[in-house]
PDB file of N, CA and C in Angstrom:
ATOM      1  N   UNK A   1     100.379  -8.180 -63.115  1.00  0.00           N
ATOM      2  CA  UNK A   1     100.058  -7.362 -61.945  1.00  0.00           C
ATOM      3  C   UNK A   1     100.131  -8.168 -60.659  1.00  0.00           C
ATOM      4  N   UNK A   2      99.908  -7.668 -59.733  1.00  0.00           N
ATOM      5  CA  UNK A   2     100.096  -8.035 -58.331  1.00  0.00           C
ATOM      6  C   UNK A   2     101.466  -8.170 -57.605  1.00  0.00           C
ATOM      7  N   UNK A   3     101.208  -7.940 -56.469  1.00  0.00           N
ATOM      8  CA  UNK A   3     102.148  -7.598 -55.538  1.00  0.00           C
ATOM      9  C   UNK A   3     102.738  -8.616 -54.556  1.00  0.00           C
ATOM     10  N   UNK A   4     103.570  -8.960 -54.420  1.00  0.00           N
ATOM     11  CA  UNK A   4     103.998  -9.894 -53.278  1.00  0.00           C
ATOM     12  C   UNK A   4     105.000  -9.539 -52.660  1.00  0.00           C
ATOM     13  N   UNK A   5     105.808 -10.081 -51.514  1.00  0.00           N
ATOM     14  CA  UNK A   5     107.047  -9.758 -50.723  1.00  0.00           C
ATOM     15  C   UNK A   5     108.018 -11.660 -50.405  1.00  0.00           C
ATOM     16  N   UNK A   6     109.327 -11.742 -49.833  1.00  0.00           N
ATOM     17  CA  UNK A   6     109.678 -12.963 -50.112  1.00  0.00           C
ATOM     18  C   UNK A   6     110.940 -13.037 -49.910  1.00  0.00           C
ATOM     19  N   UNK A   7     111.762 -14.069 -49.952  1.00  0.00           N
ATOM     20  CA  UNK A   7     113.527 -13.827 -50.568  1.00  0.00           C
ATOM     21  C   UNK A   7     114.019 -14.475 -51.989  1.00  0.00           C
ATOM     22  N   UNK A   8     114.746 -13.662 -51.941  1.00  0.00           N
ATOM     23  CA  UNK A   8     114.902 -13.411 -53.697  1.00  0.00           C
ATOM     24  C   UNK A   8     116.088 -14.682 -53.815  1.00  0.00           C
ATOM     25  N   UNK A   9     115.863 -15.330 -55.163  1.00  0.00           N
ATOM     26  CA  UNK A   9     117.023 -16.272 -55.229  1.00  0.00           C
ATOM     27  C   UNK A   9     117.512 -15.708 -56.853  1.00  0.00           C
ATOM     28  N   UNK A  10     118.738 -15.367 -57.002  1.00  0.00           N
ATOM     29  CA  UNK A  10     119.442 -14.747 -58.253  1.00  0.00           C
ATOM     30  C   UNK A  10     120.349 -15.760 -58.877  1.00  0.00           C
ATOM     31  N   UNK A  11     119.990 -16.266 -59.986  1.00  0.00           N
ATOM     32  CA  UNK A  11     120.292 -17.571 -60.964  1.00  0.00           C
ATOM     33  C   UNK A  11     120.721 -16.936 -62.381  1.00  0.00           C
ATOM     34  N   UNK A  12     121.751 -17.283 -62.545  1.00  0.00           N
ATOM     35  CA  UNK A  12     122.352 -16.855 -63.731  1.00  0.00           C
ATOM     36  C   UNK A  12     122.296 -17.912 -64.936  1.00  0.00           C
ATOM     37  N   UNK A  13     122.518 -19.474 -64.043  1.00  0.00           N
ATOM     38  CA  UNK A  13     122.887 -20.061 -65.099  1.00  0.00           C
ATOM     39  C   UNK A  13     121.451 -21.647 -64.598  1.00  0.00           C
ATOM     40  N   UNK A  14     120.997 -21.749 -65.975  1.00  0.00           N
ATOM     41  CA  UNK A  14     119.724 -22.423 -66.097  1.00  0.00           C
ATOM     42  C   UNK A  14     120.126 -23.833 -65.060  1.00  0.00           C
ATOM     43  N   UNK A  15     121.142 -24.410 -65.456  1.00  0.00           N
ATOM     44  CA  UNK A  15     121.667 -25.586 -64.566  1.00  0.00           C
ATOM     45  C   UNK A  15     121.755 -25.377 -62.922  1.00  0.00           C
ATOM     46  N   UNK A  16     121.394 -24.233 -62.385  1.00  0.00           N
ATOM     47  CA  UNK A  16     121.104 -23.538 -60.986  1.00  0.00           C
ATOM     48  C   UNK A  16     119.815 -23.678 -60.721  1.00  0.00           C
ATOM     49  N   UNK A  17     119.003 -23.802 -61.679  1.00  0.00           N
ATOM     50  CA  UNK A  17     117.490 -23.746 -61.636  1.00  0.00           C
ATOM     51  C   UNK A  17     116.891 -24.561 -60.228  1.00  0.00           C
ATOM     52  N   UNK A  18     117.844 -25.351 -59.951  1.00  0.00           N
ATOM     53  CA  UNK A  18     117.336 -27.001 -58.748  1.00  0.00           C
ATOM     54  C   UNK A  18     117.253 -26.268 -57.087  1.00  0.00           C
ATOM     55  N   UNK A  19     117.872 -24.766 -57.412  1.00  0.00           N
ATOM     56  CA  UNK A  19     118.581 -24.398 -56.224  1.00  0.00           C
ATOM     57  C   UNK A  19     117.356 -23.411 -55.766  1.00  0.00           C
ATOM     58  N   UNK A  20     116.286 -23.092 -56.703  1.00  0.00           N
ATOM     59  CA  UNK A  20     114.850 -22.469 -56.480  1.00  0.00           C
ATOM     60  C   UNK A  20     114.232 -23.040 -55.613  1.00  0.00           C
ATOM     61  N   UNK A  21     114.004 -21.890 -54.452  1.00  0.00           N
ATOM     62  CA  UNK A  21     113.037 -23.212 -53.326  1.00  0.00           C
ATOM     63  C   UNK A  21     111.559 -22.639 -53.530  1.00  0.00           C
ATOM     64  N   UNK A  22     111.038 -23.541 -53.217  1.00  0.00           N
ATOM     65  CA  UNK A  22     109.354 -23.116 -52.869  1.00  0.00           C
ATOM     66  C   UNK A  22     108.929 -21.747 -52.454  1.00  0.00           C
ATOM     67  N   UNK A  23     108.480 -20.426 -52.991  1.00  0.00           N
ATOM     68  CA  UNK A  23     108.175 -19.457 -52.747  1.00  0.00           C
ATOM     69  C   UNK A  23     108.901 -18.234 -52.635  1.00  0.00           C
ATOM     70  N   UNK A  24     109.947 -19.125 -53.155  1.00  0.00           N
ATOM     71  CA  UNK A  24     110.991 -17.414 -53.672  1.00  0.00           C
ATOM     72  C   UNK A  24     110.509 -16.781 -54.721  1.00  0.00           C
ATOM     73  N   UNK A  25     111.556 -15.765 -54.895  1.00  0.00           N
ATOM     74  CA  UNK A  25     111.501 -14.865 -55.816  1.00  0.00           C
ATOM     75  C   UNK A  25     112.559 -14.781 -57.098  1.00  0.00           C
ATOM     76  N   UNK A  26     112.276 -15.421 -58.274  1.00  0.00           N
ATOM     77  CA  UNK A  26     113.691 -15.568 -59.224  1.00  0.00           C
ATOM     78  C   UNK A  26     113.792 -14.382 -59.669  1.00  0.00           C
ATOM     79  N   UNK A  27     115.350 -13.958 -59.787  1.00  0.00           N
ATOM     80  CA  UNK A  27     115.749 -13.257 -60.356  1.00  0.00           C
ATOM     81  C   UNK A  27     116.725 -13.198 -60.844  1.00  0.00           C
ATOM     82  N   UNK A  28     116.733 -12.713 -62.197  1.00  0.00           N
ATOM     83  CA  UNK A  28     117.858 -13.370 -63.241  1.00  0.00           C
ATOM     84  C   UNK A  28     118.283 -12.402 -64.478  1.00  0.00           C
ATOM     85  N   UNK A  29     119.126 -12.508 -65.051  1.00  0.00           N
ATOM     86  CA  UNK A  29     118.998 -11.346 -66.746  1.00  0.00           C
ATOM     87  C   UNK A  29     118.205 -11.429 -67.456  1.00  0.00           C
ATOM     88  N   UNK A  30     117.868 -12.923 -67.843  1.00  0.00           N
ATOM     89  CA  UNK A  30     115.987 -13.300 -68.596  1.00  0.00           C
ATOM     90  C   UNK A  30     116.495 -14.449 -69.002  1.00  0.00           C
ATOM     91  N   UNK A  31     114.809 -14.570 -69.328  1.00  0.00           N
ATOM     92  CA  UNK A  31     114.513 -16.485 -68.700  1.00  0.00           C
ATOM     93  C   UNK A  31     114.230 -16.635 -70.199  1.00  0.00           C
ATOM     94  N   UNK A  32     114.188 -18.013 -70.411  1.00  0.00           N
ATOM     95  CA  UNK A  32     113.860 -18.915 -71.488  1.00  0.00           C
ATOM     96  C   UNK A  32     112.811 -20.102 -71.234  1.00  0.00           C
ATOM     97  N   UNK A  33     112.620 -20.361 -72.305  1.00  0.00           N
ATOM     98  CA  UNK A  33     111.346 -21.565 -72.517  1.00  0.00           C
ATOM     99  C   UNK A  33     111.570 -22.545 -71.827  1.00  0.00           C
ATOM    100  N   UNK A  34     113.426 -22.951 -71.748  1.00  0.00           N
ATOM    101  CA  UNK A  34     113.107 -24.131 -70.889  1.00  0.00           C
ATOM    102  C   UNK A  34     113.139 -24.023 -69.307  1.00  0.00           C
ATOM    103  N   UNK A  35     113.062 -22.732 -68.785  1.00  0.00           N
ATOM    104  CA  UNK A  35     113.387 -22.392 -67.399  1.00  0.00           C
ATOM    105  C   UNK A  35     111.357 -22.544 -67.180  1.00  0.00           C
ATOM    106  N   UNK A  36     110.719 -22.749 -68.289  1.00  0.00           N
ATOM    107  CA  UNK A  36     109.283 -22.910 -67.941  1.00  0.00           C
ATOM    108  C   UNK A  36     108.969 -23.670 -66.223  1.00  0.00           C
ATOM    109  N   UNK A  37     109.456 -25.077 -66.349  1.00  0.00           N
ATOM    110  CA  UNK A  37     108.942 -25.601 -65.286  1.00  0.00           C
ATOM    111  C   UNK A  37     109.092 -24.833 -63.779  1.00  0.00           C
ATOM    112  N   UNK A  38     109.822 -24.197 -63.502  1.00  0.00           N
ATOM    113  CA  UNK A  38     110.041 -23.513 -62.430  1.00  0.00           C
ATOM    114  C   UNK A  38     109.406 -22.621 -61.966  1.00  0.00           C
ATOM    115  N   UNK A  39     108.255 -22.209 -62.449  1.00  0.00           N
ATOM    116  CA  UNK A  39     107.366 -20.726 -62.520  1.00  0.00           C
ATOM    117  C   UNK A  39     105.594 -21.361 -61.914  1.00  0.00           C
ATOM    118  N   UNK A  40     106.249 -22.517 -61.525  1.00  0.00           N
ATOM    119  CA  UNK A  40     104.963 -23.222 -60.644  1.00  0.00           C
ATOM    120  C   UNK A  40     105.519 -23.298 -58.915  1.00  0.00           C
ATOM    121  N   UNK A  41     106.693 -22.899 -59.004  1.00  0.00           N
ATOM    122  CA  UNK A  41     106.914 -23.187 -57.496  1.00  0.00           C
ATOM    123  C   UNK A  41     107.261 -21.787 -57.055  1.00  0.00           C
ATOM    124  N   UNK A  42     107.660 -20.619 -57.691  1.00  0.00           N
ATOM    125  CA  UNK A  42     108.161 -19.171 -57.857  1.00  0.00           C
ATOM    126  C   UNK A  42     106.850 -18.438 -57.171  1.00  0.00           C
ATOM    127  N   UNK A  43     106.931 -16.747 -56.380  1.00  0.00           N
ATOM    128  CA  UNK A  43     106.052 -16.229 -56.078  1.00  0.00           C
ATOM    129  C   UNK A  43     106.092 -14.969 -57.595  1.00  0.00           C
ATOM    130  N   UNK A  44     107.113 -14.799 -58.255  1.00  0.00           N
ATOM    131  CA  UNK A  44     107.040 -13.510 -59.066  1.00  0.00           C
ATOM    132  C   UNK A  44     109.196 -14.029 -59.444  1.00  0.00           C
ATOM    133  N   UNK A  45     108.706 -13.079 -60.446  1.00  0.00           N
ATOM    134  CA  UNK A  45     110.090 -12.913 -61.302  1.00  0.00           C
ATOM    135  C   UNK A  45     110.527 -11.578 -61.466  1.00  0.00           C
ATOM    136  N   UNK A  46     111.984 -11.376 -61.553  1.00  0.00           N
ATOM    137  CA  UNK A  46     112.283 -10.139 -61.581  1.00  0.00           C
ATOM    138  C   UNK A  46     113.830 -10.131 -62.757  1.00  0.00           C
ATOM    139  N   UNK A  47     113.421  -9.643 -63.978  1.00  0.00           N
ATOM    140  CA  UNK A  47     114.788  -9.568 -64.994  1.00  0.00           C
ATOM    141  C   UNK A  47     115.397  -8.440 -65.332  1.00  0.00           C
ATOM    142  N   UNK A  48     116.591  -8.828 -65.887  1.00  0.00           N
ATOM    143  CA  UNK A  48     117.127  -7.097 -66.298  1.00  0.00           C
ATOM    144  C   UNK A  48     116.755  -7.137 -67.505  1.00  0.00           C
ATOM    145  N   UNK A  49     116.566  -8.282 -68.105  1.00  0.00           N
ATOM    146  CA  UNK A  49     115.795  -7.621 -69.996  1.00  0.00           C
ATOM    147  C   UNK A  49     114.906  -8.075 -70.103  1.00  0.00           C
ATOM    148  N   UNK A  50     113.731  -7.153 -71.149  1.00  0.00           N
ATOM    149  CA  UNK A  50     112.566  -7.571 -71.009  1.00  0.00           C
ATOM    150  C   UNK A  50     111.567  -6.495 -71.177  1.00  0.00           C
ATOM    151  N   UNK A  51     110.428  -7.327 -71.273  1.00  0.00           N
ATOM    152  CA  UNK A  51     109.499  -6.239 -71.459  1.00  0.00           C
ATOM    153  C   UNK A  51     108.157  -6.656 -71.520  1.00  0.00           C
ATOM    154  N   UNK A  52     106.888  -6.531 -72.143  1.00  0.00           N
ATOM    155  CA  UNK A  52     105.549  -6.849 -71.673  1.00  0.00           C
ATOM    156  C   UNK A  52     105.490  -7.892 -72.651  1.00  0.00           C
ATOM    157  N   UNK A  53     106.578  -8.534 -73.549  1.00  0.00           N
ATOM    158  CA  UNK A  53     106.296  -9.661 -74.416  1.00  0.00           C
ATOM    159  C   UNK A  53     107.692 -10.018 -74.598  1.00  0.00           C
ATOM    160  N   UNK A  54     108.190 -10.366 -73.202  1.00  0.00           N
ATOM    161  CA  UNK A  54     108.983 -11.352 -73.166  1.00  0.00           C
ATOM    162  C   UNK A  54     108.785 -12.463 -72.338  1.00  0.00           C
ATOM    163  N   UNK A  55     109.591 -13.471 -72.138  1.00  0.00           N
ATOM    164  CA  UNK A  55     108.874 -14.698 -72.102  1.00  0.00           C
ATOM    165  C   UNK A  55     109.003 -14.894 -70.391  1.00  0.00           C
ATOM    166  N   UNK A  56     109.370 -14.124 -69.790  1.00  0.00           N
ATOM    167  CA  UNK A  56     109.552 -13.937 -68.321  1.00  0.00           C
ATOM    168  C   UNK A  56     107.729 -13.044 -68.071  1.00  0.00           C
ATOM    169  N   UNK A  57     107.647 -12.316 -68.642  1.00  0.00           N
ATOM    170  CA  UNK A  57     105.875 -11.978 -68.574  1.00  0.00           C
ATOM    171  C   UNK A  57     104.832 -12.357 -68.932  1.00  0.00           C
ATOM    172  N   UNK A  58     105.011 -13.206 -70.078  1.00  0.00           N
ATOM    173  CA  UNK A  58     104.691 -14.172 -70.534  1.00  0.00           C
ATOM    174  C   UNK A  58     103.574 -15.119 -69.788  1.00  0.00           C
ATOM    175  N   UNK A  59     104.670 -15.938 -69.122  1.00  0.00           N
ATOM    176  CA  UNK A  59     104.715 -17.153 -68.612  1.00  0.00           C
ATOM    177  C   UNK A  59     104.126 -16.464 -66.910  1.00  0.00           C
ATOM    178  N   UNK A  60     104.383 -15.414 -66.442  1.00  0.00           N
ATOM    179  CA  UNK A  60     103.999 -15.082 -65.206  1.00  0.00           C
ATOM    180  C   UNK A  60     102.733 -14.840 -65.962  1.00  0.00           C
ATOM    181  N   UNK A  61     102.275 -14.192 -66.526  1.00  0.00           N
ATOM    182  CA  UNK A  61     100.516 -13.970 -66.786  1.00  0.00           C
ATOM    183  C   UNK A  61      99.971 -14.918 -66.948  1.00  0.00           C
ATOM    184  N   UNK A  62     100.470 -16.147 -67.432  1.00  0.00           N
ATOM    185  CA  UNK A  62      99.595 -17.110 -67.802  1.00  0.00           C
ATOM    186  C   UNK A  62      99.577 -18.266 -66.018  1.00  0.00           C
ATOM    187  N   UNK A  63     100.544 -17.397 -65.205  1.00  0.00           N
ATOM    188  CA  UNK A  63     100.926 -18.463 -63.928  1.00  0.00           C
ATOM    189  C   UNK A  63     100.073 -17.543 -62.822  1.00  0.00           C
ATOM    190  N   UNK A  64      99.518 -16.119 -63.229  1.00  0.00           N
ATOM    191  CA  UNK A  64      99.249 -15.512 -62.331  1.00  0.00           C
ATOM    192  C   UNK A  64     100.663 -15.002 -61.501  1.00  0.00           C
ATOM    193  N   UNK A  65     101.385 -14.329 -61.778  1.00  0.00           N
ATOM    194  CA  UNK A  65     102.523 -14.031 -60.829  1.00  0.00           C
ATOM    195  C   UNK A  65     102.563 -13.072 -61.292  1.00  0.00           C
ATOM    196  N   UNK A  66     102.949 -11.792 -60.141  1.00  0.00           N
ATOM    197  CA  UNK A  66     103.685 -10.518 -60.552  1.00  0.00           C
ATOM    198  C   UNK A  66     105.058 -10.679 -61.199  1.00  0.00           C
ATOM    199  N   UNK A  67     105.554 -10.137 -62.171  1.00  0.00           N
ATOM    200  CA  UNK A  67     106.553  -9.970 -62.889  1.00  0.00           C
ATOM    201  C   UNK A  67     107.066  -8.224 -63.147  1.00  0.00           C
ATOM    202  N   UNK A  68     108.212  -8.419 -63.102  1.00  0.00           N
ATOM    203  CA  UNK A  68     109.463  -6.712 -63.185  1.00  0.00           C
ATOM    204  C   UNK A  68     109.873  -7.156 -64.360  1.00  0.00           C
ATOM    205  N   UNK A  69     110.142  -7.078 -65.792  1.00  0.00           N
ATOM    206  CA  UNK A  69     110.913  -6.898 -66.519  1.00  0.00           C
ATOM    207  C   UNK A  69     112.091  -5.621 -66.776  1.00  0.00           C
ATOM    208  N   UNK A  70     113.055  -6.011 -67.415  1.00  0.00           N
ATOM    209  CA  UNK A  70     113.368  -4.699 -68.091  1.00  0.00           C
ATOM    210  C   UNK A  70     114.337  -3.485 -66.562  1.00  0.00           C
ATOM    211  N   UNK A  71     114.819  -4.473 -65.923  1.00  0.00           N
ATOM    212  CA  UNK A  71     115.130  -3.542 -64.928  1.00  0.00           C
ATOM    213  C   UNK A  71     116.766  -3.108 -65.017  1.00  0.00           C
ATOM    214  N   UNK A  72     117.498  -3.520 -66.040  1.00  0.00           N
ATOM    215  CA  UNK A  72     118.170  -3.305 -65.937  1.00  0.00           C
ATOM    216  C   UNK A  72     119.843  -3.825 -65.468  1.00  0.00           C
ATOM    217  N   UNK A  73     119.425  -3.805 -64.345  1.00  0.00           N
ATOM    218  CA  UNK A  73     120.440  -4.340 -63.223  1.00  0.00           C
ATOM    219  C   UNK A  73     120.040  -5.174 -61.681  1.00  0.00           C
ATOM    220  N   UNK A  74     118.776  -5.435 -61.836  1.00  0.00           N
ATOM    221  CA  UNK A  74     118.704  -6.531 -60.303  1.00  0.00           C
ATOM    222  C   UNK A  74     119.361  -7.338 -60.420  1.00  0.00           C
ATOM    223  N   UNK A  75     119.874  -8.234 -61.391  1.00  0.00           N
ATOM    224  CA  UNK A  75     120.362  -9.424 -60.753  1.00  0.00           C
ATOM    225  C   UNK A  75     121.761  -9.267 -60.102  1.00  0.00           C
ATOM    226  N   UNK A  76     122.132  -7.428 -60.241  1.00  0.00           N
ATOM    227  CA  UNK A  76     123.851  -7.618 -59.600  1.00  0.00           C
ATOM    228  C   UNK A  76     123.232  -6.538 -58.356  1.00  0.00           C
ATOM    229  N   UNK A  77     121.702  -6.396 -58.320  1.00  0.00           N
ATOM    230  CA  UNK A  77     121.225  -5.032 -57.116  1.00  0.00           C
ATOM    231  C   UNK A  77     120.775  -6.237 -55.789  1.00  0.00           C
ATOM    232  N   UNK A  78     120.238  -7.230 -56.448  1.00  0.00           N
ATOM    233  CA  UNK A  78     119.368  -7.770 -55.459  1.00  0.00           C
ATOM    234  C   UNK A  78     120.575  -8.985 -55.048  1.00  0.00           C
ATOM    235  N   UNK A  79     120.425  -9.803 -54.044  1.00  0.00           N
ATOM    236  CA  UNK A  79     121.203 -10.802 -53.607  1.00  0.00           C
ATOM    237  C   UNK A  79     120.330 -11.765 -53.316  1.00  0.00           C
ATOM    238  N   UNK A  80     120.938 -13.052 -53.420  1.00  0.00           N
ATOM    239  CA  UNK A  80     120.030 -14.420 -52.844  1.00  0.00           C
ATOM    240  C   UNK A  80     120.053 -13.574 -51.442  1.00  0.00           C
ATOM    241  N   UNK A  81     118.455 -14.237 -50.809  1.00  0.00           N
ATOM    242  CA  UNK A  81     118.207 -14.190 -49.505  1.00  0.00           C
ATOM    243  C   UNK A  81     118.148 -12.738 -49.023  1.00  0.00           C
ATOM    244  N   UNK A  82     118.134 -11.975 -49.964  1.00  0.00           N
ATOM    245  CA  UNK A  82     117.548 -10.872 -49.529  1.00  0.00           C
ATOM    246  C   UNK A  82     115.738 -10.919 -49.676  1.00  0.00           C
ATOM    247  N   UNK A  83     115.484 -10.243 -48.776  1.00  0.00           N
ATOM    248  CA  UNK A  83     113.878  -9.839 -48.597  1.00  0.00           C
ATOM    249  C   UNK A  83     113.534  -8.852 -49.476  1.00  0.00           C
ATOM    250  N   UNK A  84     112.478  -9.358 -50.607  1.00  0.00           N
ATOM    251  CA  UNK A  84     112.091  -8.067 -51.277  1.00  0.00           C
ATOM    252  C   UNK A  84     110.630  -8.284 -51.629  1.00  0.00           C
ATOM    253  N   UNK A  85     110.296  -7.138 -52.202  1.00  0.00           N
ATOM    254  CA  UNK A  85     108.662  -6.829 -52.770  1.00  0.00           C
ATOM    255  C   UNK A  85     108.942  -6.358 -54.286  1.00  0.00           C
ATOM    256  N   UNK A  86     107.983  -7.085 -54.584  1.00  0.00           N
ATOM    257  CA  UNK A  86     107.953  -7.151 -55.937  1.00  0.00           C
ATOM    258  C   UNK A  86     106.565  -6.703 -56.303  1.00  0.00           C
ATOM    259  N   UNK A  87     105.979  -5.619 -57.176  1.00  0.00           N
ATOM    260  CA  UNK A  87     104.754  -5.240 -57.554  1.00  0.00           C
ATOM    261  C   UNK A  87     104.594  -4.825 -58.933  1.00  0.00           C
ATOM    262  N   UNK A  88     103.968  -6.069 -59.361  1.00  0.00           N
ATOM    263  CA  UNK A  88     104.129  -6.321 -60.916  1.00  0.00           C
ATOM    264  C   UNK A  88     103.265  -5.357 -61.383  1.00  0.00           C
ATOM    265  N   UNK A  89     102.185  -4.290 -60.389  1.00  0.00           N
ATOM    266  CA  UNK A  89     101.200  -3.356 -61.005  1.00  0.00           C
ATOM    267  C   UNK A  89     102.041  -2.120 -61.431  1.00  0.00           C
ATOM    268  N   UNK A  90     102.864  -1.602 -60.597  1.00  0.00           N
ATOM    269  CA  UNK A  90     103.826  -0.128 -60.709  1.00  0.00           C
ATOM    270  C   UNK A  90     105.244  -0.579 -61.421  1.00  0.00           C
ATOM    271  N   UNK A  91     105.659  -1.746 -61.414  1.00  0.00           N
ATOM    272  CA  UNK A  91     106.728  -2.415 -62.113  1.00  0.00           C
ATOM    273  C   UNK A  91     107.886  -1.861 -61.239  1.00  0.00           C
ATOM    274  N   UNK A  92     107.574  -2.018 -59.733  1.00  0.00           N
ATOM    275  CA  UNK A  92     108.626  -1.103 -58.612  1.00  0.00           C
ATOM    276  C   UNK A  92     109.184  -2.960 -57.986  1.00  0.00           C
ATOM    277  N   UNK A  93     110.277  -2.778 -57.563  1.00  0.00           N
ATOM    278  CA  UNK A  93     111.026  -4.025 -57.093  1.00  0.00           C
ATOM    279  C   UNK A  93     111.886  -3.081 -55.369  1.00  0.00           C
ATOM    280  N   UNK A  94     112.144  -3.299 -54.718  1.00  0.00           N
ATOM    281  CA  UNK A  94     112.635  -2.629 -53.082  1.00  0.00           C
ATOM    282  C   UNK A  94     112.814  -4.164 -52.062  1.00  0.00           C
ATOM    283  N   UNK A  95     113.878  -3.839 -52.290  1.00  0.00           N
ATOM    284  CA  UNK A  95     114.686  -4.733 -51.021  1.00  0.00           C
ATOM    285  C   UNK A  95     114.603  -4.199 -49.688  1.00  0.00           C
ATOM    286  N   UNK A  96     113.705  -5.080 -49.019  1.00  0.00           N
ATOM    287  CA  UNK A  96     112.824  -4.863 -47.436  1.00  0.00           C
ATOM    288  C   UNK A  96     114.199  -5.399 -46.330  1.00  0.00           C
TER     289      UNK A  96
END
């Protein structure tokens, strides 16, 4: 749960991971165990697969971060450096 706003950085490939700055927003097709370390510098995550026990929700509940699973298609809706809100309570994602 919870809500935040931000710019979104969209990472496809784990070796991109370096390119996450301080207080973005990742968004990606779905994350893995070793994309762990990165979810300390992240405001919220946003995937196209997924769901309330995958490891992208996971890892945000245990970090405190709003998380979107399961959306489908953000990572080809949303763009790096776009401004968005993310509200992990309604599971709603809107590019501001």
């Amino acid at each position: 749960p919870g809500k935040v706003e931000g710019r979104a950085r969209v990472i496809f490939d784990p070796e991109r991971l370096n390119e996450l700055q301080p207080g973005e927003i990742l968004i990606t097709r779905v994350t893995a165990p070793s994309w762990g370390p990165v979810f300390g510098k992240i405001k919220a995550t946003v995937t196209d697969i997924g769901g309330m026990m995958s490891h992208a929700a996971i890892i945000c509940r245990e970090y405190g971060l709003p998380a979107v699973t399961g959306t489908g298609s953000a990572s080809t809706a949303i763009k790096t450096g776009d401004y968005i809100m993310v509200d992990g309570s309604t599971g709603k994602v809107k590019i501001l």
